[in-house]
N, C-alpha and C. Protein backbone atom coordinates (compact mmCIF):
# COMPACT_ATOMS: atom_id res chain seq x y z
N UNK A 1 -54.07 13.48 -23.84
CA UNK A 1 -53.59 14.85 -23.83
C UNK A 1 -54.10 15.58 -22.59
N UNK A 2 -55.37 15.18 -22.17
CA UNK A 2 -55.72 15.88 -20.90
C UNK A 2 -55.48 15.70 -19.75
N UNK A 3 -55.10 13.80 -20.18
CA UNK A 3 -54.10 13.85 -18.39
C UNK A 3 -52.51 14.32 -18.31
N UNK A 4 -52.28 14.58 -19.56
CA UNK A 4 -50.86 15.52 -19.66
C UNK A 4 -50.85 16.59 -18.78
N UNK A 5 -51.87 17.28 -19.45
CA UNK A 5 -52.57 18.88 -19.20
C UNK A 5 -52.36 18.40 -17.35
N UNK A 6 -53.15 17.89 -16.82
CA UNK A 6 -53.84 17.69 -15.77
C UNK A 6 -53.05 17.48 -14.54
N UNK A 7 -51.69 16.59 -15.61
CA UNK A 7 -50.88 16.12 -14.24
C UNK A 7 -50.00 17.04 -14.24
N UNK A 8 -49.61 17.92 -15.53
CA UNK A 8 -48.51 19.01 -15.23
C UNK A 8 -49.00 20.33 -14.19
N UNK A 9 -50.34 20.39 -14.54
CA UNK A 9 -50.92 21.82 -13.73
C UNK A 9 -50.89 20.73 -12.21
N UNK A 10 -51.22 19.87 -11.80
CA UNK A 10 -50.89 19.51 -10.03
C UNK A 10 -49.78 19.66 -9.67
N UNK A 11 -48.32 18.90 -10.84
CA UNK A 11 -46.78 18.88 -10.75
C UNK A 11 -46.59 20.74 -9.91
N UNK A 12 -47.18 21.51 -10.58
CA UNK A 12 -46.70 22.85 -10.50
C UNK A 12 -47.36 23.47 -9.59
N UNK A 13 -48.44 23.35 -9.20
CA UNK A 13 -49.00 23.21 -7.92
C UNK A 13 -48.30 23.44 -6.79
N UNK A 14 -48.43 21.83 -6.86
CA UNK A 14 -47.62 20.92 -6.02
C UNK A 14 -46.22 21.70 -5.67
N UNK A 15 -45.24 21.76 -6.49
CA UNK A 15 -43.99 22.67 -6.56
C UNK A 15 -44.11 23.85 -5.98
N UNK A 16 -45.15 24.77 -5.61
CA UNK A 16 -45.54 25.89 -5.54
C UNK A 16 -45.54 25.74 -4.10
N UNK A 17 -46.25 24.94 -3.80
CA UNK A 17 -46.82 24.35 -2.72
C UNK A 17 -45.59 23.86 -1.54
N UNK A 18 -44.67 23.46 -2.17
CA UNK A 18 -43.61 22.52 -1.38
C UNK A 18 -42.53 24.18 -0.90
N UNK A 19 -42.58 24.75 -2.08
CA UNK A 19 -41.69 25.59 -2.48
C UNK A 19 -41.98 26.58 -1.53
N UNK A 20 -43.35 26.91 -0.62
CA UNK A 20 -43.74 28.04 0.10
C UNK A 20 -43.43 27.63 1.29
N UNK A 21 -43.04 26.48 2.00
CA UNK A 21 -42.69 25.90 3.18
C UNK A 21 -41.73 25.82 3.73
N UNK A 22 -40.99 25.98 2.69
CA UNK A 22 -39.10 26.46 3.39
C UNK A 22 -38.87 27.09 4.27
N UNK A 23 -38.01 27.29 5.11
CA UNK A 23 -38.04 27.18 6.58
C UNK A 23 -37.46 28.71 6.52
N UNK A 24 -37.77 30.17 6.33
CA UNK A 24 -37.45 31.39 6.41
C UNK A 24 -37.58 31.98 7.31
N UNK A 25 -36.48 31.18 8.50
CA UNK A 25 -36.11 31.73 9.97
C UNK A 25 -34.74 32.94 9.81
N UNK A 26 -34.06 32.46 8.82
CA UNK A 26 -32.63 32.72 8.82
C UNK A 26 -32.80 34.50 8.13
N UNK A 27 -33.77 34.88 7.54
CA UNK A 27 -34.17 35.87 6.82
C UNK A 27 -34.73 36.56 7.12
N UNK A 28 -35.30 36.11 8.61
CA UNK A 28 -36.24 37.00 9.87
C UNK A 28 -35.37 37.65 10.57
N UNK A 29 -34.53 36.48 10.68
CA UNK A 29 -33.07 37.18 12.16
C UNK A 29 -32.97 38.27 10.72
N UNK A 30 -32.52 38.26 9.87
CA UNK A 30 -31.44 39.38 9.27
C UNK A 30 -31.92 40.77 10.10
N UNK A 31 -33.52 40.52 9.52
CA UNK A 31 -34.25 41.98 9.56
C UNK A 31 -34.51 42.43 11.08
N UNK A 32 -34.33 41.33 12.16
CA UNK A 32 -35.04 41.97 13.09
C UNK A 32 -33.55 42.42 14.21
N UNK A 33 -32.05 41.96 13.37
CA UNK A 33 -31.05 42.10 14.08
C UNK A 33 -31.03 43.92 13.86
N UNK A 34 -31.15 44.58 12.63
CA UNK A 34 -30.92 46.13 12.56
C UNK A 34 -31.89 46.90 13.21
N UNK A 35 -31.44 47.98 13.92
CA UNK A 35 -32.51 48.63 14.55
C UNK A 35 -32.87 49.74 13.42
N UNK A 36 -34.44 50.57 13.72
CA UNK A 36 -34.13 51.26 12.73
C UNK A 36 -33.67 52.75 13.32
N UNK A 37 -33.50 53.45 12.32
CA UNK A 37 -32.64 54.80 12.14
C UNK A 37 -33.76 55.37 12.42
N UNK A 38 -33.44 56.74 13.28
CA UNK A 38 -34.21 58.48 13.19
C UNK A 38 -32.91 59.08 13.70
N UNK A 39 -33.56 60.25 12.54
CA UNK A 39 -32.35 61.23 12.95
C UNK A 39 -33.01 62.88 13.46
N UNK A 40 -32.36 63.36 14.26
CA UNK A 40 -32.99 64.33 15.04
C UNK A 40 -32.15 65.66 14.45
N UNK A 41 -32.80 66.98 14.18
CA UNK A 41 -31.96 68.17 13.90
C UNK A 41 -31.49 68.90 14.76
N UNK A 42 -31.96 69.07 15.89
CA UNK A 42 -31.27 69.86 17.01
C UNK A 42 -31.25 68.71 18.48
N UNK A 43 -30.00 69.19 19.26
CA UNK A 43 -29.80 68.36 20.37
C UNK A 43 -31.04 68.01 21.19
N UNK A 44 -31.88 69.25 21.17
CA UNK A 44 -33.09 68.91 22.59
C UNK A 44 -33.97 67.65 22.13
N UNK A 45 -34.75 67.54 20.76
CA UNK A 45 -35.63 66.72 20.22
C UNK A 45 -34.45 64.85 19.80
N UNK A 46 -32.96 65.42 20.00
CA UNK A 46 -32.53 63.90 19.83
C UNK A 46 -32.18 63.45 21.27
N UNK A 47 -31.84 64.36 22.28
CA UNK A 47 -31.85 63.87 23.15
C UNK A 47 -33.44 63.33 23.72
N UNK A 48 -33.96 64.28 23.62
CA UNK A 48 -35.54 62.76 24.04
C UNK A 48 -35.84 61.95 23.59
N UNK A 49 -35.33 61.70 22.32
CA UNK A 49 -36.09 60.55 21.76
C UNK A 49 -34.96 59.62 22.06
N UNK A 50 -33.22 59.75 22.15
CA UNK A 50 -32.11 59.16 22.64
C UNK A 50 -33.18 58.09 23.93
N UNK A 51 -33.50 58.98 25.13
CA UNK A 51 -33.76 58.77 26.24
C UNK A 51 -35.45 57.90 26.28
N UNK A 52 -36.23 58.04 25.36
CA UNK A 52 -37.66 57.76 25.60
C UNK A 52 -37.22 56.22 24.66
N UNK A 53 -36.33 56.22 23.68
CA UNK A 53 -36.42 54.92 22.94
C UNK A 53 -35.17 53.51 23.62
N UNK A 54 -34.44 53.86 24.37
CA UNK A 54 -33.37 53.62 24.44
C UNK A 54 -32.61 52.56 23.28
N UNK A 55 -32.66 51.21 23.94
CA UNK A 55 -31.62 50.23 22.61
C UNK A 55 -32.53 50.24 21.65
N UNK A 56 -33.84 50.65 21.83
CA UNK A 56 -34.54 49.85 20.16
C UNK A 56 -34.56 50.89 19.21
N UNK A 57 -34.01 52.19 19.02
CA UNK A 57 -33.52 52.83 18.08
C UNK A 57 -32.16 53.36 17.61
N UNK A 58 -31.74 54.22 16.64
CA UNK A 58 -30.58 54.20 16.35
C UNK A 58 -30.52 55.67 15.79
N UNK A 59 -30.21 56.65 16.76
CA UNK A 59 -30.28 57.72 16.51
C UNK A 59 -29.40 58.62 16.63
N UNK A 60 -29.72 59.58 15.36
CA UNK A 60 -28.66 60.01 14.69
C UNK A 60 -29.00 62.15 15.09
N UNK A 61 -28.18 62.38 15.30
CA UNK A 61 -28.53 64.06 15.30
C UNK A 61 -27.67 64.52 14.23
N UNK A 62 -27.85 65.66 13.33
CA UNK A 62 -27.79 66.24 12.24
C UNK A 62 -27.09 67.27 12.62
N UNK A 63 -27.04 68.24 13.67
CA UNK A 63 -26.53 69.52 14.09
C UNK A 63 -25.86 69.47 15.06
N UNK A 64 -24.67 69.74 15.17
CA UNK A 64 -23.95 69.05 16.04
C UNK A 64 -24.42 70.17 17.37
N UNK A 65 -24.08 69.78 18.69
CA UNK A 65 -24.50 69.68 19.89
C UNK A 65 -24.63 71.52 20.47
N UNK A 66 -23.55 72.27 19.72
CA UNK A 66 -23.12 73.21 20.28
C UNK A 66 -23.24 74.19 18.93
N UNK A 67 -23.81 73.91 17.74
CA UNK A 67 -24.06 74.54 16.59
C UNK A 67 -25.67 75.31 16.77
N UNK A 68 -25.23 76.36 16.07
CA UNK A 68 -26.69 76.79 15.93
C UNK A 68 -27.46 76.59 14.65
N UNK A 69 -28.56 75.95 15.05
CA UNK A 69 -29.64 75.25 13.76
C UNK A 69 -30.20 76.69 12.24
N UNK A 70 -29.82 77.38 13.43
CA UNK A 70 -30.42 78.49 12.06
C UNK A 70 -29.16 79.20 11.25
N UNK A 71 -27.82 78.75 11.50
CA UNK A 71 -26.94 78.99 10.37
C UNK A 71 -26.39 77.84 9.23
């Protein structure tokens, strides 16, 4: 009964073990293909950050260009 015990707890181990080695390249690209999002409320603060981040963000302004923020 205890080498039952003994060989099922290595079996599962083991499984655990095999099971953590899988090759999770394909699941890296997903995440590192989206850039991430900021979104800016008035033109002046999205245009710098537009200009200081260039391709590695994805930015969004809230108020459009020629609107005024306080209506």
């Amino acid at each position: 009964m205890f080498k039952k015990i003994t060989f099922g707890l290595i079996f599962c181990l083991f499984s655990i073990y095999l099971g953590s080695c899988i090759d999770q390249s394909s699941s890296k690209n997903s995440i590192t293909e989206t850039k991430p999002m900021v979104s800016a409320t008035i033109f002046p603060i999205y245009d710098l950050i537009r200009q200081i981040a260039g391709e590695k963000l994805e930015v969004n302004l809230i108020v459009k260009a020629n609107d005024s923020p306080h209506t």
